[in-house]
Each structure stands twice: as C-alpha cells, then as structure tokens.
PDB file of N, CA and C in Angstrom:
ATOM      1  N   UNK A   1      99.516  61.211 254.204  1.00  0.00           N
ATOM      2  CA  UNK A   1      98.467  61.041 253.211  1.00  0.00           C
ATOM      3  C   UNK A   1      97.312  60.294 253.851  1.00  0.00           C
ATOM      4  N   UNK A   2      96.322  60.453 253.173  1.00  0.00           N
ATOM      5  CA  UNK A   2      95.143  59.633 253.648  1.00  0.00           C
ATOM      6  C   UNK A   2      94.207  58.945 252.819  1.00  0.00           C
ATOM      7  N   UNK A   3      93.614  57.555 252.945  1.00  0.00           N
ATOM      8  CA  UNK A   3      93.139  56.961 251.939  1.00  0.00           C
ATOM      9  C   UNK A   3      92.101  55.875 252.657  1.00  0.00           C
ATOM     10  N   UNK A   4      90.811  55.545 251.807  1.00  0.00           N
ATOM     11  CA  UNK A   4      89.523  54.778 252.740  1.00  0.00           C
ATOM     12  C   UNK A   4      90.605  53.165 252.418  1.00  0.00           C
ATOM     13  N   UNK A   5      90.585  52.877 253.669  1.00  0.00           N
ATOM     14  CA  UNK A   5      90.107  51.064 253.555  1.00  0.00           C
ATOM     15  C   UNK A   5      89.077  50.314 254.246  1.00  0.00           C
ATOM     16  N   UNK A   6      88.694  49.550 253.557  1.00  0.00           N
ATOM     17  CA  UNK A   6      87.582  48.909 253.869  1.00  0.00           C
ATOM     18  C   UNK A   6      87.995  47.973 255.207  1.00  0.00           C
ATOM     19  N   UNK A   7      86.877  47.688 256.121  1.00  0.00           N
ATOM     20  CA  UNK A   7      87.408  47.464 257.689  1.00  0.00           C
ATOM     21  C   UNK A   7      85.894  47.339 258.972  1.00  0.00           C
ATOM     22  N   UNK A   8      85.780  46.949 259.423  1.00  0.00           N
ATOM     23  CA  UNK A   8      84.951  47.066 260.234  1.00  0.00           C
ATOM     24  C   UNK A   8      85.330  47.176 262.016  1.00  0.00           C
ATOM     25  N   UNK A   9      86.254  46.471 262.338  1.00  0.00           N
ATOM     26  CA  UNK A   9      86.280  46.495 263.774  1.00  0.00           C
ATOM     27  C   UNK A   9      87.443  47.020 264.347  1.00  0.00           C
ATOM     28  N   UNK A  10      87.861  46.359 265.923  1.00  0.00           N
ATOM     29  CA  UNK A  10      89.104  46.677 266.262  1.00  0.00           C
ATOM     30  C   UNK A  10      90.211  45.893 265.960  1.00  0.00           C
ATOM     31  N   UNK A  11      89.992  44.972 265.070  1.00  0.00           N
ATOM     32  CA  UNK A  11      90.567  43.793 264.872  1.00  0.00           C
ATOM     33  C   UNK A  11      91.256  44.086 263.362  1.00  0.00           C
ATOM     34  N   UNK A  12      90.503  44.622 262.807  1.00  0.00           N
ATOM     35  CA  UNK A  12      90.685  45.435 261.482  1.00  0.00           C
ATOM     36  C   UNK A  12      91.415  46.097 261.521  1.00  0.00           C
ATOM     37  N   UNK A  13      91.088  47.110 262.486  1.00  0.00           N
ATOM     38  CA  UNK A  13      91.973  48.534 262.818  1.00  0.00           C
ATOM     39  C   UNK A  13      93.309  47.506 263.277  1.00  0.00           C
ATOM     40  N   UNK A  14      93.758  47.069 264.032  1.00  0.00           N
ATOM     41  CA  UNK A  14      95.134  46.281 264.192  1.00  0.00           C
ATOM     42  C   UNK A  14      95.772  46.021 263.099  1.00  0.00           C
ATOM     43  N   UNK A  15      94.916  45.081 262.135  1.00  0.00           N
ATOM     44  CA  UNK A  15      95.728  44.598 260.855  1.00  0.00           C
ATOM     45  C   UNK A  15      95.890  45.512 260.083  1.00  0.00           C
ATOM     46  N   UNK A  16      95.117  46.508 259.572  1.00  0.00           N
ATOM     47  CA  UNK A  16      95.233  47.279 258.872  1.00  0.00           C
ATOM     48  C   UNK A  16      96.389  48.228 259.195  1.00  0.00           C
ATOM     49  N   UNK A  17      96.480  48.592 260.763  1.00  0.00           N
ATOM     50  CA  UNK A  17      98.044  49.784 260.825  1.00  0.00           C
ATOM     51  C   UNK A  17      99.130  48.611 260.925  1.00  0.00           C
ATOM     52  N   UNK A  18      98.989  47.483 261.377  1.00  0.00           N
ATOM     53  CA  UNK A  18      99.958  46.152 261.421  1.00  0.00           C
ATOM     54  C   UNK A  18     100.740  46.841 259.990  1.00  0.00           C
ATOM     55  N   UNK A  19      99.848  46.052 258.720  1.00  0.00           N
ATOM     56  CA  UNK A  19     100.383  46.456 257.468  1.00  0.00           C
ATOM     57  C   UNK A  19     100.854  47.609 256.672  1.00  0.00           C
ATOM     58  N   UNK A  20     100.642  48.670 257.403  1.00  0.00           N
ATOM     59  CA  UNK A  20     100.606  50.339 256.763  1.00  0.00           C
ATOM     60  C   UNK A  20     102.278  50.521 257.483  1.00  0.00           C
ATOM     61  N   UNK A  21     102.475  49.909 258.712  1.00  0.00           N
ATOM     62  CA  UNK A  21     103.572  49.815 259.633  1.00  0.00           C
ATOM     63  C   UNK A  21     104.436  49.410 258.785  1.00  0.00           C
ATOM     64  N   UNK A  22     104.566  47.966 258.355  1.00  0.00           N
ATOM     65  CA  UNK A  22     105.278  46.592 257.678  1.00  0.00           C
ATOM     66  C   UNK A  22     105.846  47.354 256.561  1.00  0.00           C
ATOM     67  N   UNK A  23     105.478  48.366 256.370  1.00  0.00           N
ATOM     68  CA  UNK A  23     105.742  49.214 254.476  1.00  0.00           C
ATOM     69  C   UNK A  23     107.203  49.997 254.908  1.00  0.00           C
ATOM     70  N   UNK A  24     108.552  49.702 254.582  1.00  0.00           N
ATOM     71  CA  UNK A  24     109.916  50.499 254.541  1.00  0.00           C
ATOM     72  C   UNK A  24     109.080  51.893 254.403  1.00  0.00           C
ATOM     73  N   UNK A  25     109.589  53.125 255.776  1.00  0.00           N
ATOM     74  CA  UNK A  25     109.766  54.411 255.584  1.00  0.00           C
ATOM     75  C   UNK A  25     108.251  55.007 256.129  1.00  0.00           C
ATOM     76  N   UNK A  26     107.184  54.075 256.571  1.00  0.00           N
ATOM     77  CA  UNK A  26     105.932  54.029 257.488  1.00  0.00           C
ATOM     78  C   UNK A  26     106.210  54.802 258.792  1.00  0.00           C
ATOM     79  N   UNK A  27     105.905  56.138 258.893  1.00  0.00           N
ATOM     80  CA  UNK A  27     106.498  56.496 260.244  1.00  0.00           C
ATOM     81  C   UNK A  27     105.176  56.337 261.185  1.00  0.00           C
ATOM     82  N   UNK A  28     103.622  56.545 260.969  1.00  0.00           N
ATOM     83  CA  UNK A  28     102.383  55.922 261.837  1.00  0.00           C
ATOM     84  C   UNK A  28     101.776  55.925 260.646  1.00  0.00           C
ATOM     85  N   UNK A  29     100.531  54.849 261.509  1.00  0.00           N
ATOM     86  CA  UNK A  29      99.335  54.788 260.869  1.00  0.00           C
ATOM     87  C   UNK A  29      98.258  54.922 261.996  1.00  0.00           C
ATOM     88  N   UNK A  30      97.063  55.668 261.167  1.00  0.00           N
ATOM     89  CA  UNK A  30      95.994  55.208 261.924  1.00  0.00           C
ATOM     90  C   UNK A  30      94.814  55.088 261.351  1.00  0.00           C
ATOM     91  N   UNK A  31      94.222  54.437 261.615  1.00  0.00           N
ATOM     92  CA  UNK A  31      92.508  54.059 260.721  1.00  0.00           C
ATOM     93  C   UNK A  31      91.779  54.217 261.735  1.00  0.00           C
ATOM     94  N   UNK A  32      90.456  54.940 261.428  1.00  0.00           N
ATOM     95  CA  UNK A  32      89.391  55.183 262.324  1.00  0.00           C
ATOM     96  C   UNK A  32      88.438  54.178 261.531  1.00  0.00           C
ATOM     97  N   UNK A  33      87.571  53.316 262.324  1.00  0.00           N
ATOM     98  CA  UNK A  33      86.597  52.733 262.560  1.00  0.00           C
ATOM     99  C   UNK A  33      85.389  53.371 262.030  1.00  0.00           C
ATOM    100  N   UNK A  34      85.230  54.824 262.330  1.00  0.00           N
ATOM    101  CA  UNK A  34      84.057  55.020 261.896  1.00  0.00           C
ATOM    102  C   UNK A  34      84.155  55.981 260.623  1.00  0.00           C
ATOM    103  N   UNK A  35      85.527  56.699 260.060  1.00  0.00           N
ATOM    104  CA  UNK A  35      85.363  57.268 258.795  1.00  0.00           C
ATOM    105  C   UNK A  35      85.989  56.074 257.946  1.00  0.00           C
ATOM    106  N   UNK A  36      86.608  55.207 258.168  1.00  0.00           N
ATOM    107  CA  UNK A  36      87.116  53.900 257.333  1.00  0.00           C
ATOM    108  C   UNK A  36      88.225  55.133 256.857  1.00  0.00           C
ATOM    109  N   UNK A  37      89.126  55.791 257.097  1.00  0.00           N
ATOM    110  CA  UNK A  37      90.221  56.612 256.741  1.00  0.00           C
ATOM    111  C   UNK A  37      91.030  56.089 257.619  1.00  0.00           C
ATOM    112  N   UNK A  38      92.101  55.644 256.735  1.00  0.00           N
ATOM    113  CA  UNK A  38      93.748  55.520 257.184  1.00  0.00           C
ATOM    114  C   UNK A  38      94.574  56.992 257.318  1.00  0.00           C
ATOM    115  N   UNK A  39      94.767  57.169 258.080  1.00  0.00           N
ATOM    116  CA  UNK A  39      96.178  58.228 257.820  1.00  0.00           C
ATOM    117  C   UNK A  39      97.658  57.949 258.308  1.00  0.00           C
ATOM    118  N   UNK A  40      98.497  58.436 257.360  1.00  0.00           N
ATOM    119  CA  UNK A  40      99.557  57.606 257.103  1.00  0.00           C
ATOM    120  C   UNK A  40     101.034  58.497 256.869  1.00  0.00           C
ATOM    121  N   UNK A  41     101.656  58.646 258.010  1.00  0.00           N
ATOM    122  CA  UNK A  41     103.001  59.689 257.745  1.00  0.00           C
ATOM    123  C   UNK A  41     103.846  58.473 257.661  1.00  0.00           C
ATOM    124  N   UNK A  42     104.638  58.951 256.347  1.00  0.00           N
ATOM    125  CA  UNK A  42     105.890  58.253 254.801  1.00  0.00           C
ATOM    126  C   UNK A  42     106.916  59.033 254.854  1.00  0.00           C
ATOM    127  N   UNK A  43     108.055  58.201 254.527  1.00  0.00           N
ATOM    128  CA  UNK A  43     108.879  59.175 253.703  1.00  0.00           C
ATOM    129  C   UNK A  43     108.795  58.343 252.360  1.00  0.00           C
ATOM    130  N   UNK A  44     108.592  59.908 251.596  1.00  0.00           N
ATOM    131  CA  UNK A  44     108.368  59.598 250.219  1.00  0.00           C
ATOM    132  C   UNK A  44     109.577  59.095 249.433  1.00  0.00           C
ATOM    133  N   UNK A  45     110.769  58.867 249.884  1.00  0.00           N
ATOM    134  CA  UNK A  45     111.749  58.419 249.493  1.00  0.00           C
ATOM    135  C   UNK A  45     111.626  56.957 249.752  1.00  0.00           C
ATOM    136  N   UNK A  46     111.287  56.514 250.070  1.00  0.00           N
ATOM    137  CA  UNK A  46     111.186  54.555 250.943  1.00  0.00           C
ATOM    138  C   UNK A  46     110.035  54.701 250.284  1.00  0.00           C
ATOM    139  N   UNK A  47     109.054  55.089 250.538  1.00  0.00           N
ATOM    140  CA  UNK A  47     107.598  54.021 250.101  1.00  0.00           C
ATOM    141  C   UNK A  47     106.525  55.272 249.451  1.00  0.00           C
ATOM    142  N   UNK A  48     105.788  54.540 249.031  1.00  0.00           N
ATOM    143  CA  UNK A  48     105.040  55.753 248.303  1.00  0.00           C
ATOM    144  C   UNK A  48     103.095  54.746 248.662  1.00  0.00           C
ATOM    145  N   UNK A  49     102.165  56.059 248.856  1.00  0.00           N
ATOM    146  CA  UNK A  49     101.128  55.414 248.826  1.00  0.00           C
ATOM    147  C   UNK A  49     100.771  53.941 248.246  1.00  0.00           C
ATOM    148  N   UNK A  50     100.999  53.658 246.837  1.00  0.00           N
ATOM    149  CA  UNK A  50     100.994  52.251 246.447  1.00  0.00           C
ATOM    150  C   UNK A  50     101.242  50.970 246.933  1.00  0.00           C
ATOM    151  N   UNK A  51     102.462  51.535 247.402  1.00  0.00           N
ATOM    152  CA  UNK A  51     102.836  50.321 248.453  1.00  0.00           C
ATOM    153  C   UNK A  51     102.484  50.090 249.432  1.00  0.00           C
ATOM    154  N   UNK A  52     102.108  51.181 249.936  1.00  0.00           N
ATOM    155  CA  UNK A  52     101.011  50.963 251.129  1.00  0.00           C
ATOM    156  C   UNK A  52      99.704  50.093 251.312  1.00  0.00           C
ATOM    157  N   UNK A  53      99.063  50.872 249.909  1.00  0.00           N
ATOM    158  CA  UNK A  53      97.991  50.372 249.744  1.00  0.00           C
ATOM    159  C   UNK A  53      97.617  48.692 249.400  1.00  0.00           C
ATOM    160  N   UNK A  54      98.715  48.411 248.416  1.00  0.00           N
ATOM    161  CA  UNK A  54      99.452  46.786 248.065  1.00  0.00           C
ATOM    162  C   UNK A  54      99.439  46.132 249.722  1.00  0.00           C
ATOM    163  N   UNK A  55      99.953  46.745 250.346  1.00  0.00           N
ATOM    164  CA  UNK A  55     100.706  45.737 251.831  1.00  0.00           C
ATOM    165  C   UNK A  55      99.013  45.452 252.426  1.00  0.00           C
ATOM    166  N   UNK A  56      98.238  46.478 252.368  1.00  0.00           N
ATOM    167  CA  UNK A  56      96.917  46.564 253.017  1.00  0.00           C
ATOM    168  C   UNK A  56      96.359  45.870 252.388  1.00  0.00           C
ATOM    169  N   UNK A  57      96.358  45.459 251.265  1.00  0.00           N
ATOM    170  CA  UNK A  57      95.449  44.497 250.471  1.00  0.00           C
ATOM    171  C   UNK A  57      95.635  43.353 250.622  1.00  0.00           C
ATOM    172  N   UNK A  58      96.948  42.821 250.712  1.00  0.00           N
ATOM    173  CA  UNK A  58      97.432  41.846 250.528  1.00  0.00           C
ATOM    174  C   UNK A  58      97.240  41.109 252.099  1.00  0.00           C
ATOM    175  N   UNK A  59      96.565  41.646 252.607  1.00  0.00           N
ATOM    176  CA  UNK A  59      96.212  41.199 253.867  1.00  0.00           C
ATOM    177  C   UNK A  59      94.734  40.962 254.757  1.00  0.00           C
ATOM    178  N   UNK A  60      93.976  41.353 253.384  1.00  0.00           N
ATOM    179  CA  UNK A  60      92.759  41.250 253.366  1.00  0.00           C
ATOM    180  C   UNK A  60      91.639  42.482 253.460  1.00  0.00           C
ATOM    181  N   UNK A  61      92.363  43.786 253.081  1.00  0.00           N
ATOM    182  CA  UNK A  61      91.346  44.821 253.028  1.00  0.00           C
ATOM    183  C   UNK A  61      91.473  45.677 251.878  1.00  0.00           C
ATOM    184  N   UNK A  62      90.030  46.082 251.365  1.00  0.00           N
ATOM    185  CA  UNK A  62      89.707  46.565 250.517  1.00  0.00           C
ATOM    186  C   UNK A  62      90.594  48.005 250.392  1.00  0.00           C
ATOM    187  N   UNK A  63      91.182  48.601 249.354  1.00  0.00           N
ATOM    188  CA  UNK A  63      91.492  50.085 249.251  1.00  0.00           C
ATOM    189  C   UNK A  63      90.928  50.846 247.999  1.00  0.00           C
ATOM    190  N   UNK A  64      91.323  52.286 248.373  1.00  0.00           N
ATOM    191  CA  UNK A  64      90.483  52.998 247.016  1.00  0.00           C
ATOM    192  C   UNK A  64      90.918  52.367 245.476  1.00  0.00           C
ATOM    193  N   UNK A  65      92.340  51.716 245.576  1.00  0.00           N
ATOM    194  CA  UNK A  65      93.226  51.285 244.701  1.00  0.00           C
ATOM    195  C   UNK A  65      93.049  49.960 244.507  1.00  0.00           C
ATOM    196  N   UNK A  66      93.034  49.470 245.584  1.00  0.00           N
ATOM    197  CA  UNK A  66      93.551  48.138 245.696  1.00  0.00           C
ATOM    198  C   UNK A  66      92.669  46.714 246.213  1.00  0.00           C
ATOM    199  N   UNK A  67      92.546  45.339 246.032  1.00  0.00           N
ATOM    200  CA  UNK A  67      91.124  44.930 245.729  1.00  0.00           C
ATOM    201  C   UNK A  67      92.131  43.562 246.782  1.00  0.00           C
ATOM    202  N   UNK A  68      91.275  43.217 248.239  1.00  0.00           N
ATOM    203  CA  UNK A  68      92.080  41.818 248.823  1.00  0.00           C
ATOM    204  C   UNK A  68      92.330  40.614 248.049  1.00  0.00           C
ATOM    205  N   UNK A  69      92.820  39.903 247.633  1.00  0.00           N
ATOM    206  CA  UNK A  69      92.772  38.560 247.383  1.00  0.00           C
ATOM    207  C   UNK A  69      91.235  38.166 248.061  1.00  0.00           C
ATOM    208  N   UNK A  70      90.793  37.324 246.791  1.00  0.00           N
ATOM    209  CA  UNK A  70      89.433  36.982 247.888  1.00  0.00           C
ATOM    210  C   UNK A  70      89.868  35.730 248.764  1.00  0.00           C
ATOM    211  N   UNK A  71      90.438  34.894 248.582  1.00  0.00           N
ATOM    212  CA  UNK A  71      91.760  33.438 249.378  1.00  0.00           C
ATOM    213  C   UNK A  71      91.733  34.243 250.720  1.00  0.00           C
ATOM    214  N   UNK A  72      92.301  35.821 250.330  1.00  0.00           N
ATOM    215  CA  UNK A  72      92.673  35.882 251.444  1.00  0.00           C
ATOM    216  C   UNK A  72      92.056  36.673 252.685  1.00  0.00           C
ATOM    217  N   UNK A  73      90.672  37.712 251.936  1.00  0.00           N
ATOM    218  CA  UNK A  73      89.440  38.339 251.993  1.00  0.00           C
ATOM    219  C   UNK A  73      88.511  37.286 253.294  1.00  0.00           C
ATOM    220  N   UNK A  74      88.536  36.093 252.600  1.00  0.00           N
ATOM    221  CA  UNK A  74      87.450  34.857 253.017  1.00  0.00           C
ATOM    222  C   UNK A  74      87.935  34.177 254.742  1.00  0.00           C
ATOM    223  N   UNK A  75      89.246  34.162 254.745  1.00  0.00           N
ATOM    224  CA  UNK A  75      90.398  33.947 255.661  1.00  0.00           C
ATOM    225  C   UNK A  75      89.826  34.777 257.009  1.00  0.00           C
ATOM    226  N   UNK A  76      89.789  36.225 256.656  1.00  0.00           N
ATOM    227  CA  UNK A  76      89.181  37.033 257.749  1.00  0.00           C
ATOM    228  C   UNK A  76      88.444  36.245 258.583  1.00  0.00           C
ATOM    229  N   UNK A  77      88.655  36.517 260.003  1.00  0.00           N
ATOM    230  CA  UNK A  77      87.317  36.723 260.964  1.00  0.00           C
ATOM    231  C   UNK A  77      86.253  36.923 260.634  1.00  0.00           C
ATOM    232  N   UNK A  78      85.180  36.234 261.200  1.00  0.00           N
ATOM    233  CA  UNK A  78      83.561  36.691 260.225  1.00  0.00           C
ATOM    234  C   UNK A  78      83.109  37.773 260.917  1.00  0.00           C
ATOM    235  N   UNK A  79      84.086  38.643 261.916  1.00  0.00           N
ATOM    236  CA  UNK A  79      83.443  40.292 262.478  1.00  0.00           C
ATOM    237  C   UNK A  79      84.046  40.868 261.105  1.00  0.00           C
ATOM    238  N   UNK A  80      84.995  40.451 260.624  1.00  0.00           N
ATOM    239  CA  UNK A  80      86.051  41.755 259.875  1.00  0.00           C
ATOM    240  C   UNK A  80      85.238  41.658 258.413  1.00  0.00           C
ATOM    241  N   UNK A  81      84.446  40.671 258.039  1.00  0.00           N
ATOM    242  CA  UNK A  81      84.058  40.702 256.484  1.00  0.00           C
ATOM    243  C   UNK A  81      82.384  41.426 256.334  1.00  0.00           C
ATOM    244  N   UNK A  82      83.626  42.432 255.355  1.00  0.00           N
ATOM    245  CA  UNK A  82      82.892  43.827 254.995  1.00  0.00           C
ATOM    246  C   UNK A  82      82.519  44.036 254.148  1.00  0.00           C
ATOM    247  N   UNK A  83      82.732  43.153 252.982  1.00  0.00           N
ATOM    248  CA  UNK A  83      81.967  43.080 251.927  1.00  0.00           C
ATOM    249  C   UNK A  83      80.650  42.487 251.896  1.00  0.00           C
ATOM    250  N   UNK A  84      79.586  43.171 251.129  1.00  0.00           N
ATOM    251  CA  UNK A  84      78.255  42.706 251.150  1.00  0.00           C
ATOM    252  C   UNK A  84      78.115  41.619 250.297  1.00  0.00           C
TER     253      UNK A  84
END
C-alpha cells in the first residue's frame, strides 16, 4: 500500500521506514523524499495500514490519517520540521 507522510530529509526518511519497520507483519518500507510517499509491503493478517500509520505518527510525522503529537512533532531536528 501506499500513503503521503509528511517528512523532509534523510533523517526523516530513516525514522519514518525505522517506524513502518517496528509495525508486526512490515515486510519493507520506503519513503521518497521528493513524492513524500511511503510504500509499504504488509501482511494483512499482522498489521493493517492504521497501524502503520499510528507507529509513524507517534514518532513525529504527519500522515493522510494521522496527526504527530505536537510534544513530540517539536522534539524533531529543526531540518525535519515540516510544518509551516
């Protein structure tokens, strides 16, 4: 499946597949830098997009779904903060 998270660098791109990884039944991830698209092979039996998207948030990036903690948003590196 594939879904935007919000992200700016290479540092981003790390945390962001870090967390897409961390999700039971995550077989890759990858986020491009310049379409802000994750893509993400699951087994849909272990984890389902949501949880994905939850693990990615919860770590400080924006999803189509899912909104960072700002605690934990603010935390970021000042390359990685992508909100205006």
């Amino acid at each position: 499946t594939e879904f935007k998270v919000s992200g700016n660098c290479e540092m981003c791109k790390d945390r962001i597949e870090t967390a897409a990884k961390s999700v039971a039944g995550v077989a890759s991830a990858e986020w491009s830098t310049e379409t802000k698209m994750l893509q993400v092979k699951f087994d849909d039996s272990k984890s389902s997009p949501d949880a994905i998207q939850k693990a990615i948030a919860a770590v400080g990036h924006d999803t189509e779904k899912y909104k960072a903690p700002d605690d934990v948003y603010k935390a970021l590196p000042e390359c990685c903060l992508y909100r205006k």
